[in-house]
Protein backbone atom coordinates (compact mmCIF):
# COMPACT_ATOMS: atom_id res chain seq x y z
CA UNK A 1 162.08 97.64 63.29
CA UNK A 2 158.51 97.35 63.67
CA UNK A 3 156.67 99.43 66.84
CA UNK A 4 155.17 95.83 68.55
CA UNK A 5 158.93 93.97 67.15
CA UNK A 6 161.17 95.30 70.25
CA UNK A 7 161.62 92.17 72.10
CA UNK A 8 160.92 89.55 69.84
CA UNK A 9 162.17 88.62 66.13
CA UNK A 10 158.02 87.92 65.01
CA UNK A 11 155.60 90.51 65.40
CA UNK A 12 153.43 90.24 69.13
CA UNK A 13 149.70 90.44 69.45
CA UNK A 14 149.02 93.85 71.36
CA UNK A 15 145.73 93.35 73.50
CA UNK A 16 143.98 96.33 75.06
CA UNK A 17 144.54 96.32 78.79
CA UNK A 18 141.27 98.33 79.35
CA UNK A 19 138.45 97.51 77.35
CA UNK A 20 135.86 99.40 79.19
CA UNK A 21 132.48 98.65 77.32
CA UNK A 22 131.36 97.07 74.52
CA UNK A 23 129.49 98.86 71.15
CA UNK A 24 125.77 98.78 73.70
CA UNK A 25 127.14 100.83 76.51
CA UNK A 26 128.04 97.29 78.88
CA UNK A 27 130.99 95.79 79.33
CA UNK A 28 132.06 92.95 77.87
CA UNK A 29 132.94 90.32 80.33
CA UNK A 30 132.12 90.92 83.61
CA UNK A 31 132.48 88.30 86.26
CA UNK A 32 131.27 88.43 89.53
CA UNK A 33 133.55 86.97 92.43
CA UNK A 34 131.57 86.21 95.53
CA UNK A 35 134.24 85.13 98.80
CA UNK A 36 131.57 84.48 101.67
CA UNK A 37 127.97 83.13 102.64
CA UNK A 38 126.75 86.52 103.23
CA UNK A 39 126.74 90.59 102.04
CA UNK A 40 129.35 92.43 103.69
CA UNK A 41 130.98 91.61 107.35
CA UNK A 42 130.07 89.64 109.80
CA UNK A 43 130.06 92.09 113.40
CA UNK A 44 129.53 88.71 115.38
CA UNK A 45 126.23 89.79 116.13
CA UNK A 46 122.87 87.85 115.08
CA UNK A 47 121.43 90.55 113.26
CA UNK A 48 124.63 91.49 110.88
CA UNK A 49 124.67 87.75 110.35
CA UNK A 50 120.66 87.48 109.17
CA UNK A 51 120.95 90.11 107.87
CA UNK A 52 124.10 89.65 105.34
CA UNK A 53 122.24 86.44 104.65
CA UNK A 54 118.83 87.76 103.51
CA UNK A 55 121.28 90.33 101.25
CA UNK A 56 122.98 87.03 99.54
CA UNK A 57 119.75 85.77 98.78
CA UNK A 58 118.02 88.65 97.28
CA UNK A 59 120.85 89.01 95.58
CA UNK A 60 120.77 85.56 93.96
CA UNK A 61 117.62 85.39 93.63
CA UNK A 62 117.42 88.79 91.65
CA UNK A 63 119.34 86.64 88.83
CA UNK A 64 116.61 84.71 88.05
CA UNK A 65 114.96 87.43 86.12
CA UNK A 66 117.64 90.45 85.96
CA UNK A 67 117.85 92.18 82.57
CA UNK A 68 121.49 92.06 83.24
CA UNK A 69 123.77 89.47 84.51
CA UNK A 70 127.10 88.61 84.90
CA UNK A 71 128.96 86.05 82.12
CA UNK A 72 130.27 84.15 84.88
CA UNK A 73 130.54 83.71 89.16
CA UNK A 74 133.64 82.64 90.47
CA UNK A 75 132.79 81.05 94.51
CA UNK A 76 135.93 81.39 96.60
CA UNK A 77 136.48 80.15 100.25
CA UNK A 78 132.95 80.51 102.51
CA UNK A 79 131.05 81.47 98.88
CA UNK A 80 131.29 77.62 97.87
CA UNK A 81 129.04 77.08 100.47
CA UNK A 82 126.97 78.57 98.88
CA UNK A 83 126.44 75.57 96.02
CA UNK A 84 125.86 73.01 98.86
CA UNK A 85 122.15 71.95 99.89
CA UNK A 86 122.86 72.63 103.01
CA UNK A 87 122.57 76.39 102.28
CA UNK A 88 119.75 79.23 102.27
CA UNK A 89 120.41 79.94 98.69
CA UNK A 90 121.25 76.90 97.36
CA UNK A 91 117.56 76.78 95.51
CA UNK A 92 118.54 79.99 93.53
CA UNK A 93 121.50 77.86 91.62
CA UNK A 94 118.52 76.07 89.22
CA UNK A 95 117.84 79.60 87.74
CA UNK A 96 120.94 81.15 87.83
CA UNK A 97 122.45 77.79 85.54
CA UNK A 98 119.72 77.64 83.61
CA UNK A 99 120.35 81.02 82.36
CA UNK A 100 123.74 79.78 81.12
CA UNK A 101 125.54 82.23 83.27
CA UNK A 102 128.82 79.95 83.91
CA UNK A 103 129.34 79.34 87.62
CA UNK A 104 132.59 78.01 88.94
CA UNK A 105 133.99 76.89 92.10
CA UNK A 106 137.37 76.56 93.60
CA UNK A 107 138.77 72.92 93.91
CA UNK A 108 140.47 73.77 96.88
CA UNK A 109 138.10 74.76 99.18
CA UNK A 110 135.53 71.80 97.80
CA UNK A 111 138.61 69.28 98.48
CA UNK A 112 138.48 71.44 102.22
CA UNK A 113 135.30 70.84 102.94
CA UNK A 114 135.00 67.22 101.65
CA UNK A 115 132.53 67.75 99.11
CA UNK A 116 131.86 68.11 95.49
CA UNK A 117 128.49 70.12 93.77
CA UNK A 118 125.26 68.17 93.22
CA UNK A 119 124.80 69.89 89.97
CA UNK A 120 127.32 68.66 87.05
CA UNK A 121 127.18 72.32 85.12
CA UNK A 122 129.34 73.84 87.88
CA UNK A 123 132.48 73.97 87.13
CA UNK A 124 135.31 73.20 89.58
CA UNK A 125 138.66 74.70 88.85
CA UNK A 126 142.02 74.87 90.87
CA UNK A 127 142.29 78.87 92.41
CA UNK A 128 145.28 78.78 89.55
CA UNK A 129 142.77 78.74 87.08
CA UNK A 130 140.06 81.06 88.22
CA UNK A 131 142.48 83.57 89.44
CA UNK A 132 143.79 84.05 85.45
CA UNK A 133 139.33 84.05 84.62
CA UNK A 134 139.78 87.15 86.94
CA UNK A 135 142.86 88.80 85.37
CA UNK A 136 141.08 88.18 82.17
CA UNK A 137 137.82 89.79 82.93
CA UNK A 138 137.19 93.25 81.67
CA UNK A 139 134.70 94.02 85.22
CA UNK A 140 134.53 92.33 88.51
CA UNK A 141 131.97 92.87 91.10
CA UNK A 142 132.69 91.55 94.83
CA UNK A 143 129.94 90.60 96.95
């Protein structure tokens, strides 16, 4: 009997749990998860609020011209606001799509808040579906 035969009469496909970087030194498919409208918590005070705000969009923005960027954003709960014209950063999306980062938001919280994106390259997908697209990433970054 064959090492990867144990459980099954056909041989399995064994996939590396930990790929930590690729042949350059970065790793290979990072994804970065962002859950609210602003960087870090909110103290319920003005200035942690403006200030977590001016963080998000700096941050954003920096994607417009960063040497490095994430293969995809996932925008869960409070971060799909984010998307919405209604929002501080919601000029920064142009750049960041037009890089052809992949940017995806969860159906649920879109069907929450009654709306859907303006622009047709992001992707809505059930929290199913981008909660396996985080399993599957070799590096996630919160903001």
């Amino acid at each position: 009997m064959e090492m990867n035969e144990f459980f099954t009469e056909v041989p399995t496909e064994t996939v590396p749990q930990i790929a930590l970087t690729a042949k350059e030194g970065r790793p290979r498919r990072v994804v970065l998860l962002i859950e609210g409208e602003i960087v870090g918590d909110n103290k319920g005070d003005e200035v942690s609020l403006e200030h977590g705000s001016d963080l998000m969009r700096h941050a954003l923005s920096s994607l417009k011209t960063a040497k490095t960027v994430p293969d995809e954003i996932i925008l869960l709960h409070d971060g799909v606001k984010l998307i919405l014209p209604e929002s501080e950063c919601y000029s920064c999306w142009k750049d960041i799509l037009d890089r052809e980062i992949v940017v995806k938001a969860c159906n649920e919280t879109l069907f929450y808040l009654g709306k859907i994106p303006e622009d047709p390259r992001i992707i809505c997908e059930d929290m199913a579906v981008l909660l396996q697209s985080l399993l599957n990433a070799d590096n996630v970054v919160r903001l």
